[in-house]
C-alpha atoms as a PDB file:
ATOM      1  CA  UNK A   1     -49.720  56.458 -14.711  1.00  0.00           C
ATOM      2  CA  UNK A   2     -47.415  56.306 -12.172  1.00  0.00           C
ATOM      3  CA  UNK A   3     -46.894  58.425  -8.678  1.00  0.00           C
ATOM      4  CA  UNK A   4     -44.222  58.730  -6.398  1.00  0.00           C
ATOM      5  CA  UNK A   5     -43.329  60.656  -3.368  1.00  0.00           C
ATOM      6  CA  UNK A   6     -40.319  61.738  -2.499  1.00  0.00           C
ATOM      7  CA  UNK A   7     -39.611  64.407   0.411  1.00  0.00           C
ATOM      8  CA  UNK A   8     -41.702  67.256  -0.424  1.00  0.00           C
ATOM      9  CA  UNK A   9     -41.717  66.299  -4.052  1.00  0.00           C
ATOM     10  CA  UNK A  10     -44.424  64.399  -5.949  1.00  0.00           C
ATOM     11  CA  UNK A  11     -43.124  62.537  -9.766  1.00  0.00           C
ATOM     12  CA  UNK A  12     -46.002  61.489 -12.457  1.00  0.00           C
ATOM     13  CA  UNK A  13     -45.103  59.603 -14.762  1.00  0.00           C
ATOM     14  CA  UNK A  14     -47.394  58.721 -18.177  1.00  0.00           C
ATOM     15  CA  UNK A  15     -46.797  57.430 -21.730  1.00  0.00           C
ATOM     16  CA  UNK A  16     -48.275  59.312 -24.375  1.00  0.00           C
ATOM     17  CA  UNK A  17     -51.553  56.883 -24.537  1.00  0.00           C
ATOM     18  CA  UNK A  18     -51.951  57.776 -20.808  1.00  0.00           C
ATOM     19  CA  UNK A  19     -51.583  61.664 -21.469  1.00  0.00           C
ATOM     20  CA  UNK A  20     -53.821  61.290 -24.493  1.00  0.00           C
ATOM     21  CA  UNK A  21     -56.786  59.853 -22.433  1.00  0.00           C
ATOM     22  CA  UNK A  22     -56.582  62.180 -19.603  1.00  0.00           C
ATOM     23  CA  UNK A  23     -56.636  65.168 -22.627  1.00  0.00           C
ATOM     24  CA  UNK A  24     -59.957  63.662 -23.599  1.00  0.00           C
ATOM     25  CA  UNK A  25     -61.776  63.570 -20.274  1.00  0.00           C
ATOM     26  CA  UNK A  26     -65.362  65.331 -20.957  1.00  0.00           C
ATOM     27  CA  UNK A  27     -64.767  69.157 -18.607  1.00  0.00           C
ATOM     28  CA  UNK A  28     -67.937  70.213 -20.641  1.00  0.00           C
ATOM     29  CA  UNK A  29     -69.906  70.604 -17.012  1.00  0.00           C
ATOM     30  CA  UNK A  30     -66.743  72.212 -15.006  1.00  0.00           C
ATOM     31  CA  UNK A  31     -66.598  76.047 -13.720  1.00  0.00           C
ATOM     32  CA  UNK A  32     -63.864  78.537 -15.092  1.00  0.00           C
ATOM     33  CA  UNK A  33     -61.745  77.260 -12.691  1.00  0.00           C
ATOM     34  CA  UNK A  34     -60.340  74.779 -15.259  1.00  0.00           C
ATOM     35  CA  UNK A  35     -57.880  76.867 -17.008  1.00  0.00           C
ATOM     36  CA  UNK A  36     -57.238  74.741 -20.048  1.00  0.00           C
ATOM     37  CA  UNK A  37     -60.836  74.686 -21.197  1.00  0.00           C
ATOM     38  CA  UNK A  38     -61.499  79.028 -21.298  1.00  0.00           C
ATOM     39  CA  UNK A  39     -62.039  79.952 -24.842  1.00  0.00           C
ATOM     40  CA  UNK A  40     -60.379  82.389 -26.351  1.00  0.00           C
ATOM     41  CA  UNK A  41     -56.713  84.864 -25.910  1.00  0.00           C
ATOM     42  CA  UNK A  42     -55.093  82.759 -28.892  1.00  0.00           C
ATOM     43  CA  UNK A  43     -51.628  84.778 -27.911  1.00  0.00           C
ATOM     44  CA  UNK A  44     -51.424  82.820 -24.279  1.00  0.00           C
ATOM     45  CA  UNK A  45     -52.984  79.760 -25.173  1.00  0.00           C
ATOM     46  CA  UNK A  46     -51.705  78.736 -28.633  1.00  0.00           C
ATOM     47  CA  UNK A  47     -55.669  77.832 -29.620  1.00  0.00           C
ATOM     48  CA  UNK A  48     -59.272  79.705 -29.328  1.00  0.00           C
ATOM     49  CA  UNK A  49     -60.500  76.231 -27.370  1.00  0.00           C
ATOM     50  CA  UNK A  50     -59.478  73.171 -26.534  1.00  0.00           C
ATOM     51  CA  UNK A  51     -61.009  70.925 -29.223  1.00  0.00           C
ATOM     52  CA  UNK A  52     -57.977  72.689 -30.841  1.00  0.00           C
ATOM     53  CA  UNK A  53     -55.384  71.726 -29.157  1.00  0.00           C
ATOM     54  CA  UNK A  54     -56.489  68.131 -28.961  1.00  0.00           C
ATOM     55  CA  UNK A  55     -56.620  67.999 -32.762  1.00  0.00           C
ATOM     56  CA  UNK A  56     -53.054  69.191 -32.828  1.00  0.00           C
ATOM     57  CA  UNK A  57     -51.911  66.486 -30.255  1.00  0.00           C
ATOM     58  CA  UNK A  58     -53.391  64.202 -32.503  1.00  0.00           C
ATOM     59  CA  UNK A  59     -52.105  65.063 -35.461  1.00  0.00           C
ATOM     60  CA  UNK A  60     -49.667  67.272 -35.059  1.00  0.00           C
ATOM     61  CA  UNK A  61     -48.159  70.905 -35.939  1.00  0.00           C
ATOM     62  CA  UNK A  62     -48.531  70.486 -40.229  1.00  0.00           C
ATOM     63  CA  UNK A  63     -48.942  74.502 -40.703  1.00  0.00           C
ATOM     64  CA  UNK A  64     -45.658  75.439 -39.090  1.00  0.00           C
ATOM     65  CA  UNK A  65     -43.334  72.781 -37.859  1.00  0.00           C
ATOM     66  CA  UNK A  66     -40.501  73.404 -36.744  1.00  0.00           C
ATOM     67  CA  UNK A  67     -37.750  73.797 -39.410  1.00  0.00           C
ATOM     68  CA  UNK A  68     -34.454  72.777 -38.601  1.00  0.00           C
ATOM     69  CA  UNK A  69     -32.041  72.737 -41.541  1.00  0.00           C
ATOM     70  CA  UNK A  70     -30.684  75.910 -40.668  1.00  0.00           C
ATOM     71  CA  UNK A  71     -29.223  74.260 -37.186  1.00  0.00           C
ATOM     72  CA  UNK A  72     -28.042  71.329 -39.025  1.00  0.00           C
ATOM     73  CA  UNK A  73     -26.311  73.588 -41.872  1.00  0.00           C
ATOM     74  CA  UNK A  74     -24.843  75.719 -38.604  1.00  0.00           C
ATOM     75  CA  UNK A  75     -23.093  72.802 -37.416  1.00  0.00           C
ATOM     76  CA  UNK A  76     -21.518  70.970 -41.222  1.00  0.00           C
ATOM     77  CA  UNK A  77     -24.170  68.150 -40.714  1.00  0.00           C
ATOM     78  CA  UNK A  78     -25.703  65.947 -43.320  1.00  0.00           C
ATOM     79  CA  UNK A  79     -28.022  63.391 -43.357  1.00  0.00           C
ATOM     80  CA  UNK A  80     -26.115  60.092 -44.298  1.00  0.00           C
ATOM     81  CA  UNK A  81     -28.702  57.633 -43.557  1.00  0.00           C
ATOM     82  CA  UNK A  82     -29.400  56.805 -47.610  1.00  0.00           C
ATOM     83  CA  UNK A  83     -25.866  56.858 -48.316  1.00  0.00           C
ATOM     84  CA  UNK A  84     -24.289  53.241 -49.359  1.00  0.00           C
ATOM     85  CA  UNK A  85     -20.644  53.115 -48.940  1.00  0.00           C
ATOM     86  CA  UNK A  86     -18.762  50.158 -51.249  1.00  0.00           C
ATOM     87  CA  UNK A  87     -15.542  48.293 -50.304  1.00  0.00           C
ATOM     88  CA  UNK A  88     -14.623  45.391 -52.936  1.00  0.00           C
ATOM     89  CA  UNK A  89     -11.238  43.354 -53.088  1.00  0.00           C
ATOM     90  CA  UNK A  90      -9.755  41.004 -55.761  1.00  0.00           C
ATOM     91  CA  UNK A  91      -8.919  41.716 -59.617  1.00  0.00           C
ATOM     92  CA  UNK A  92     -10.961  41.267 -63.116  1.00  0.00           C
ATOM     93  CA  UNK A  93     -13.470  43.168 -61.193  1.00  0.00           C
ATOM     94  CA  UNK A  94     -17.034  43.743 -62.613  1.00  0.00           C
ATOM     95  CA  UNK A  95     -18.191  46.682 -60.472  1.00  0.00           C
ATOM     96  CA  UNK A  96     -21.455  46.350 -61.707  1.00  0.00           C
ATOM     97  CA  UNK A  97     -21.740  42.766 -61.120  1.00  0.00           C
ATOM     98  CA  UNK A  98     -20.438  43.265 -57.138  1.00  0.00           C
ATOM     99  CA  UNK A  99     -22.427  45.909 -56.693  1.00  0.00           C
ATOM    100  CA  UNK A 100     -25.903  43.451 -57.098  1.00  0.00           C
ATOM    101  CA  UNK A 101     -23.913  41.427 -54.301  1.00  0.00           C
ATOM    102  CA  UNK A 102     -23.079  38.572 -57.027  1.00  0.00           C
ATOM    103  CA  UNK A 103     -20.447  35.760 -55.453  1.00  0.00           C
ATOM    104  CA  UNK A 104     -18.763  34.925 -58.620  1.00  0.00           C
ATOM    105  CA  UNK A 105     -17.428  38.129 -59.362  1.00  0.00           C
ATOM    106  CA  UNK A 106     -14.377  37.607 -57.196  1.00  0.00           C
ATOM    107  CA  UNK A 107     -14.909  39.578 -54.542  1.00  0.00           C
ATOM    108  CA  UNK A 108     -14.630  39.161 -50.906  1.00  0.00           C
ATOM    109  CA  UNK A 109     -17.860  41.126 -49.600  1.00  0.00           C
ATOM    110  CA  UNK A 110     -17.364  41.767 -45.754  1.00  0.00           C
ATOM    111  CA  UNK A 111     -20.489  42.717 -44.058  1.00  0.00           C
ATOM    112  CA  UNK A 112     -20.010  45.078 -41.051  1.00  0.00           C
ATOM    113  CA  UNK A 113     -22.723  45.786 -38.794  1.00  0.00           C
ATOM    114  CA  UNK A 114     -23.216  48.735 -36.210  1.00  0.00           C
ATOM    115  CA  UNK A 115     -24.445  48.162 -32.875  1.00  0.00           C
ATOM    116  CA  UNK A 116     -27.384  50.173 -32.106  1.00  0.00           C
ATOM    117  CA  UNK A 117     -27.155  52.178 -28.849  1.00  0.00           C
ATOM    118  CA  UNK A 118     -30.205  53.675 -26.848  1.00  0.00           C
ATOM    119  CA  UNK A 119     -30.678  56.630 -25.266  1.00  0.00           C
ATOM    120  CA  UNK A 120     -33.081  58.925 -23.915  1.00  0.00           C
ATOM    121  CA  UNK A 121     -33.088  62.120 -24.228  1.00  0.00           C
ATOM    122  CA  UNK A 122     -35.092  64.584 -21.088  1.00  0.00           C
ATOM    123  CA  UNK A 123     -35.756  68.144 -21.767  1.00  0.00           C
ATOM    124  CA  UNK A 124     -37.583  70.339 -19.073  1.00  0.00           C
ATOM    125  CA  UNK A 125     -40.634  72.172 -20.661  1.00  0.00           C
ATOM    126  CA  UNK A 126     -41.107  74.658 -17.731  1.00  0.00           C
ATOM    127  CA  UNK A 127     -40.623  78.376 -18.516  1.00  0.00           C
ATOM    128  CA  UNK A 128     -40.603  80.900 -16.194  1.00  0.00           C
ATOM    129  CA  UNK A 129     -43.220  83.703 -17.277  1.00  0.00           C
ATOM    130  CA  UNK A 130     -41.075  86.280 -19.225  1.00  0.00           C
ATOM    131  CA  UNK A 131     -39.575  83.546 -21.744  1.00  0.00           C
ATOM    132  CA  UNK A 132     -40.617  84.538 -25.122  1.00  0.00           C
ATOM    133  CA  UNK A 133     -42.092  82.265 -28.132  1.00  0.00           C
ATOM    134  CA  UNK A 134     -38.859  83.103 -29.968  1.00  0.00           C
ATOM    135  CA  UNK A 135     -36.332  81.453 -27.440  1.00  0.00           C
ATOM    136  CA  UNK A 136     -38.943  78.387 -27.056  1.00  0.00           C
ATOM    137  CA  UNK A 137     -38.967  78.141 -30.552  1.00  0.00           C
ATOM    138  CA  UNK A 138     -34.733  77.881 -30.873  1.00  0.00           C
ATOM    139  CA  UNK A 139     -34.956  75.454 -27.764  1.00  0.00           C
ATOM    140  CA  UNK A 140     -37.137  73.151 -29.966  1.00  0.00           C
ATOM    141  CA  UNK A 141     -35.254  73.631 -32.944  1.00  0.00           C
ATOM    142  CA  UNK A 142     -32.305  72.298 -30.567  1.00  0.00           C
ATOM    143  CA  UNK A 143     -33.979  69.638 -29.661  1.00  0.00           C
ATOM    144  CA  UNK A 144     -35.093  68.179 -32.915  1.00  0.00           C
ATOM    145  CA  UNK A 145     -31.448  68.535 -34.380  1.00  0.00           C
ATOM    146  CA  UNK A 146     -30.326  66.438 -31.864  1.00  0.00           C
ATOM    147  CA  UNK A 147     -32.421  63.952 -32.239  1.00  0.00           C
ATOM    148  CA  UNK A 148     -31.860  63.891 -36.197  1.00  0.00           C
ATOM    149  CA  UNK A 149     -28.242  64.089 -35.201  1.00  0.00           C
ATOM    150  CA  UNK A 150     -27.916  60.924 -32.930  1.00  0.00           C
ATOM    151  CA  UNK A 151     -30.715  58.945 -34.976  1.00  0.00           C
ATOM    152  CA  UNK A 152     -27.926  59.604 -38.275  1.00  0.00           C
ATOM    153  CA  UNK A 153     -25.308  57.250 -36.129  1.00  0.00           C
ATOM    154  CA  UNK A 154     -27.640  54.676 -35.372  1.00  0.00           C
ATOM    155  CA  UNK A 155     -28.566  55.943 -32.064  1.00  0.00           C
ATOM    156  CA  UNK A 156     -32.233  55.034 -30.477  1.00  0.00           C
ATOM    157  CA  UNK A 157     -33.889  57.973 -29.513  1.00  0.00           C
ATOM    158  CA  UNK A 158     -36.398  57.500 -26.453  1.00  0.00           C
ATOM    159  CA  UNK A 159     -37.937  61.563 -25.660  1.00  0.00           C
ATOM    160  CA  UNK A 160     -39.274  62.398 -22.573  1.00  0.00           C
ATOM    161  CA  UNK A 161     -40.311  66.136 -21.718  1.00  0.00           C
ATOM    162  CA  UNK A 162     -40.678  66.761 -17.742  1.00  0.00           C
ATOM    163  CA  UNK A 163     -42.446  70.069 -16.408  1.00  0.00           C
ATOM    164  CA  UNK A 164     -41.567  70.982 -12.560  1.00  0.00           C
ATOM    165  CA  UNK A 165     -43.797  73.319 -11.059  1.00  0.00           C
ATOM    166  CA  UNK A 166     -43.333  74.422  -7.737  1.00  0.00           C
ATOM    167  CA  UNK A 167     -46.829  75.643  -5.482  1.00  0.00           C
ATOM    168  CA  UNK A 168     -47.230  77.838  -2.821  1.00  0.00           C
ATOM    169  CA  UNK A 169     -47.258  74.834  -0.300  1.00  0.00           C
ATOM    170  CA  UNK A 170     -43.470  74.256  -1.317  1.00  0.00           C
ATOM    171  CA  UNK A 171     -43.933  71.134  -3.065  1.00  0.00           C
ATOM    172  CA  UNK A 172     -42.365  70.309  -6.277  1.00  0.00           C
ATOM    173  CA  UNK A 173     -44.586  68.453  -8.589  1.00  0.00           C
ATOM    174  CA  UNK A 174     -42.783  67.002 -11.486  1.00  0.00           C
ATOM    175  CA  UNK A 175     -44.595  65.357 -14.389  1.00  0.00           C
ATOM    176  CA  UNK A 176     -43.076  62.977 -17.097  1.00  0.00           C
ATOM    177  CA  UNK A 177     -44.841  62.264 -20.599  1.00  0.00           C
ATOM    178  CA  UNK A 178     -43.259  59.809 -22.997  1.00  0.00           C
ATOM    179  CA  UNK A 179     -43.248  61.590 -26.248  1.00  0.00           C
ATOM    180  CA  UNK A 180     -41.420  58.883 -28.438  1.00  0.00           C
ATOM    181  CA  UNK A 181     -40.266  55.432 -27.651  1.00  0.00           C
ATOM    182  CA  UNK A 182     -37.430  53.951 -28.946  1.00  0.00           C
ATOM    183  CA  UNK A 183     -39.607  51.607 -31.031  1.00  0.00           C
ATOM    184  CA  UNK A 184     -41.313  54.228 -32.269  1.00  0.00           C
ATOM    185  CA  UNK A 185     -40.484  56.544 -35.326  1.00  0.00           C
ATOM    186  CA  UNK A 186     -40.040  60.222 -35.275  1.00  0.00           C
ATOM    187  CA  UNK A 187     -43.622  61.990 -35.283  1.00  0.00           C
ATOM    188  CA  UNK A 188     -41.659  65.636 -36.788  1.00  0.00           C
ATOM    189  CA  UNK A 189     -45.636  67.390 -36.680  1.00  0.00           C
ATOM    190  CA  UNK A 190     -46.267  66.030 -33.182  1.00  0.00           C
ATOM    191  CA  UNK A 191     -42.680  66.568 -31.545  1.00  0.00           C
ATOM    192  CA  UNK A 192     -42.741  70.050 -32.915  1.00  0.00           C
ATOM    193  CA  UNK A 193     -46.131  70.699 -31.221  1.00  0.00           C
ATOM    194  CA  UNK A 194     -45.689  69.350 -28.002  1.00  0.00           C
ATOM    195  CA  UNK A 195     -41.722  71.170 -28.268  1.00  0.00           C
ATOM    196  CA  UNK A 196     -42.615  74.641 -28.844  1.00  0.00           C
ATOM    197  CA  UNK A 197     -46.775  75.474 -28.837  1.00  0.00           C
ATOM    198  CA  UNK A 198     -48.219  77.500 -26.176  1.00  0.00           C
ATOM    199  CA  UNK A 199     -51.366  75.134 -26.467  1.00  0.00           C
ATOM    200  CA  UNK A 200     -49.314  72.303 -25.387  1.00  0.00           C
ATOM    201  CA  UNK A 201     -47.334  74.105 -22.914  1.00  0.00           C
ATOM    202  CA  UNK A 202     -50.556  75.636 -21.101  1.00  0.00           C
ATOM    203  CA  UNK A 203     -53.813  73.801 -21.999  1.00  0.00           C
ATOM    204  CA  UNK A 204     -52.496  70.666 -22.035  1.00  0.00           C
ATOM    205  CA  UNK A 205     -50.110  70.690 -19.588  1.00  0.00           C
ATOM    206  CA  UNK A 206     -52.852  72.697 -17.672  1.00  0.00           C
ATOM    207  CA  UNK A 207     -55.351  69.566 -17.430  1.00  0.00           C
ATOM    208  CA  UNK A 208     -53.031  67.386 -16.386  1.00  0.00           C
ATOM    209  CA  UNK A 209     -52.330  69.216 -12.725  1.00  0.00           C
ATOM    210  CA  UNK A 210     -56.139  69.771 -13.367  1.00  0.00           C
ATOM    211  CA  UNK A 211     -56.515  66.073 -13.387  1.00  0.00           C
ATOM    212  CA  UNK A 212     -54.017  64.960 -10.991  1.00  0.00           C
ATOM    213  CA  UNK A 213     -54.837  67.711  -8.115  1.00  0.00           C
ATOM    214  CA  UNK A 214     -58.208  68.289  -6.395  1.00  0.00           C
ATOM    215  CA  UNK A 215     -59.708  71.408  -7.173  1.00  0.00           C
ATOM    216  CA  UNK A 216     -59.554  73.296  -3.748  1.00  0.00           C
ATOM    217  CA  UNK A 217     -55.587  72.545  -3.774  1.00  0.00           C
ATOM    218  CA  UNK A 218     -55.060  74.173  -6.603  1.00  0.00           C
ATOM    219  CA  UNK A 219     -57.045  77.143  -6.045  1.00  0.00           C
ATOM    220  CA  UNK A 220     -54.877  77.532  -2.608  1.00  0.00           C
ATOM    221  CA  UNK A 221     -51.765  76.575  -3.415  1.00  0.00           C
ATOM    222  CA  UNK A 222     -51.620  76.555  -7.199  1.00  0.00           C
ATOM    223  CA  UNK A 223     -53.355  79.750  -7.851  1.00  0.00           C
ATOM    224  CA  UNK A 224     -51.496  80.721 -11.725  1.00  0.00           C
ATOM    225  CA  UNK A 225     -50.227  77.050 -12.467  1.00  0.00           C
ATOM    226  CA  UNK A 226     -47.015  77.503 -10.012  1.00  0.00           C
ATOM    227  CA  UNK A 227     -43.884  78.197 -10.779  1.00  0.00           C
ATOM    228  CA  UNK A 228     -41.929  76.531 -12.873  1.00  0.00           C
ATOM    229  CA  UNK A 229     -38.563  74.771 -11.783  1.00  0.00           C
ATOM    230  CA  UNK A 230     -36.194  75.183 -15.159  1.00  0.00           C
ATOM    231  CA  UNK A 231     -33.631  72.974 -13.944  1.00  0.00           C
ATOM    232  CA  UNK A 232     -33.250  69.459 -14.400  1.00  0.00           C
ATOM    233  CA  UNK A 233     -31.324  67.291 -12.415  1.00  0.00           C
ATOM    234  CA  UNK A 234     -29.158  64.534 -14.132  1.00  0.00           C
ATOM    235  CA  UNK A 235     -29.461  60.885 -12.596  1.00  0.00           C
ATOM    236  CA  UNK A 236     -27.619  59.270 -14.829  1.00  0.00           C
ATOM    237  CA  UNK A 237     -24.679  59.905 -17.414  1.00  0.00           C
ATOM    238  CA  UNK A 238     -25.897  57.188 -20.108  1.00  0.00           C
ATOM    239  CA  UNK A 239     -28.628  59.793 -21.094  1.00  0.00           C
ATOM    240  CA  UNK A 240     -28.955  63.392 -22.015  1.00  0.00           C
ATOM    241  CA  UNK A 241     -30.769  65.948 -19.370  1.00  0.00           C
ATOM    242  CA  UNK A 242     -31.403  69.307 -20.995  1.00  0.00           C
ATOM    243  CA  UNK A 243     -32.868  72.335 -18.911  1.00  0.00           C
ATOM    244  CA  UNK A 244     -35.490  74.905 -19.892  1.00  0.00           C
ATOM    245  CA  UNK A 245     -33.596  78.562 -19.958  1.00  0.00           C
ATOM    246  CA  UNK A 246     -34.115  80.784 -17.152  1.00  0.00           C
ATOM    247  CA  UNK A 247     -34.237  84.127 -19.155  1.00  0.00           C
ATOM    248  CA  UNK A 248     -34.484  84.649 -23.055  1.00  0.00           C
ATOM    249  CA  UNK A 249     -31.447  83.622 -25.595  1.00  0.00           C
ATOM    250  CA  UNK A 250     -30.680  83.758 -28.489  1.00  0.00           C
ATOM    251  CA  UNK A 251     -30.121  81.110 -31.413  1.00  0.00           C
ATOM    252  CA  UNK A 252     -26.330  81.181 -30.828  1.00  0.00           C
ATOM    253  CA  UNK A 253     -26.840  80.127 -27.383  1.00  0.00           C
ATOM    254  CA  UNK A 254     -28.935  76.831 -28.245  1.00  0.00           C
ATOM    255  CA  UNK A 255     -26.138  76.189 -30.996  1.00  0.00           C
ATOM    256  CA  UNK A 256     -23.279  76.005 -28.721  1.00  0.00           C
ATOM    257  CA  UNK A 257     -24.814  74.008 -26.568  1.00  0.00           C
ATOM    258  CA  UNK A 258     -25.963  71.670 -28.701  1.00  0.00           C
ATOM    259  CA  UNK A 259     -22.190  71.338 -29.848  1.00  0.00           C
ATOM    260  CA  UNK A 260     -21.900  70.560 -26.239  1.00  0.00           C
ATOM    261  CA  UNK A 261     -23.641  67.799 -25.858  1.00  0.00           C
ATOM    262  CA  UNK A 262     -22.759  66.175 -29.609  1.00  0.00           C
ATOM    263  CA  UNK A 263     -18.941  66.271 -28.063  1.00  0.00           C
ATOM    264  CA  UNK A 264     -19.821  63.137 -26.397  1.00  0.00           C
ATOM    265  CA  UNK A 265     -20.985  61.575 -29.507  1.00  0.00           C
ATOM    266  CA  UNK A 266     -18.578  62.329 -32.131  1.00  0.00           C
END
C-alpha cells in the first residue's frame, strides 16, 4: 500500500494482492459499526454476508457476467485476434506449400511485426446515491468493450478503478486498486464483478475506508461512507480517464462515448 497527502486530499494506492489481504482481515469480534460485515438486505449489498463477496472476488462473477457482444455488434467490431492474413510473391506458386512457411517454394515471406503499446485505462467507481444497477451495469459493459477493443490492436491493457469519497471534514480520500496488470490476462468473471456488483462497490470498498480510517473518524466525519466524487481528473494524455455518471443514462450514452474515446485509436 501506498499513502500520500496532498492539500486536503489523501491517495491509497494497492495492487489487487494488497486489496485481497485487507478483504480477509478476521472483523468476526467488531461492533455493527463495520458496515461491510452486516448480514443481510441482498438489494444494497449485492450478498447476504461477506464470506460472499469474498468468494466472488476470488473467483469471480460466473452466474451473470457481464455480456458485451451487443456493444461490440453496436459499434461494426470483430474480434480479429485468430485471424491469419497471407501475402506471398513469386510464380509456380504452391499455396499449400507457402502456407507451412516452406523456403523452396519461391516465395519471399516478409515478416512484419507490431509494436505493442501500453496503456492504462482509470475508471472512477463512485456513484452518487440515486444511480441505478441498470446504468452501472452499461458503464461496465463500456468498460469491458474497450478493453476487448484496444487488446484486438495489440494494445496492453493495465485497469485501475479509483473511488473518491468526500467526508464531512472536507477531505477527499481517493483510493486506487490495480485490477489487471499489463502482464496479466483478462480475468472477464472478476472484472465484471469488481465493474458492476453492489458487493464490490459497498462491502468491499466499505472495509477498505474501514481499514484505512480509525473508527471514531469515520463515525464523525464519515457517517454513510461519504460522498462520492464522480469526476476524475486526467494527469496525463498517454492514458484513458473515464468518470462515474452523475445521474442515470442510458445505453446510448455509454455507446457514444465509448466511440469517443476509440477516435484516438482508430
Amino acid at each position: 500500500m501506498k499513502k500520500t497527502i496532498e492539500g486536503e486530499n489523501s491517495i491509497y494506492e494497492f495492487t489487487f494482492s494488497e486489496f485481497m489481504e485487507i478483504q480477509k482481515i478476521d472483523y468476526s469480534k467488531k461492533n455493527s459499526s463495520y458496515q461491510s460485515q452486516v448480514f443481510g438486505n441482498k438489494e444494497f449489498f449485492g450478498t447476504m454476508d461477506f464470506k460472499e463477496s469474498m468468494y466472488l472476488l476470488e473467483n469471480g462473477q460466473k452466474e451473470k457476467p457481464l455480456e458485451i457482444r451487443d456493444f461490440l455488434k453496436d459499434l461494426n467490431f470483430s474480434s480479429t485476434e485468430n485471424e491469419m492474413i497471407l501475402s506471398y510473391e513469386g510464380f509456380s506458386i504452391d499455396i499449400s506449400e507457402y502456407s507451412t512457411g516452406n523456403p523452396e517454394c519461391m516465395v519471399n515471406l516478409l515478416e512484419t511485426e507490431k509494436e505493442n503499446k501500453n496503456i492504462t485505462i482509470y475508471y472512477n467507481c463512485s456513484y452518487n446515491g440515486n444511480i441505478d444497477s441498470e446504468t452501472i451495469k452499461y458503464y461496465g459493459q463500456m468498460i469491458l468493450s474497450l478493453i476487448e477493443i484496444l487488446e484486438s490492436k495489440n494494445i496492453n491493457i493495465k485497469l485501475i478503478t479509483i473511488d473518491r469519497t468526500a467526508d464531512s471534514n472536507r477531505v477527499i480520500h481517493n483510493i486506487s486498486i490495480i485490477l489487471k496488470d499489463f502482464s496479466e490476462s483478462m480475468d472477464r468473471d472478476r472484472i465484471s464483478y469488481c465493474l458492476s456488483n453492489n458487493s464490490f462497490l459497498r462491502r468491499n470498498l466499505f472495509k477498505m475506508y474501514e481499514h484505512i480510517l480509525e473508527e471514531n473518524y469515520r463515525k464523525d466525519f464519515l457517517s454513510g461512507y461519504g460522498t462520492a466524487i464522480c469526476d476524475l481528473n486526467k494527469v496525463n494524455e498517454t492514458d484513458i480517464f473515464i468518470s462515474s455518471p452523475y445521474a442515470n443514462k442510458k445505453r446510448e450514452y455509454f455507446i457514444e462515448q465509448l466511440k469517443t474515446i476509440l477516435e484516438k485509436y482508430k
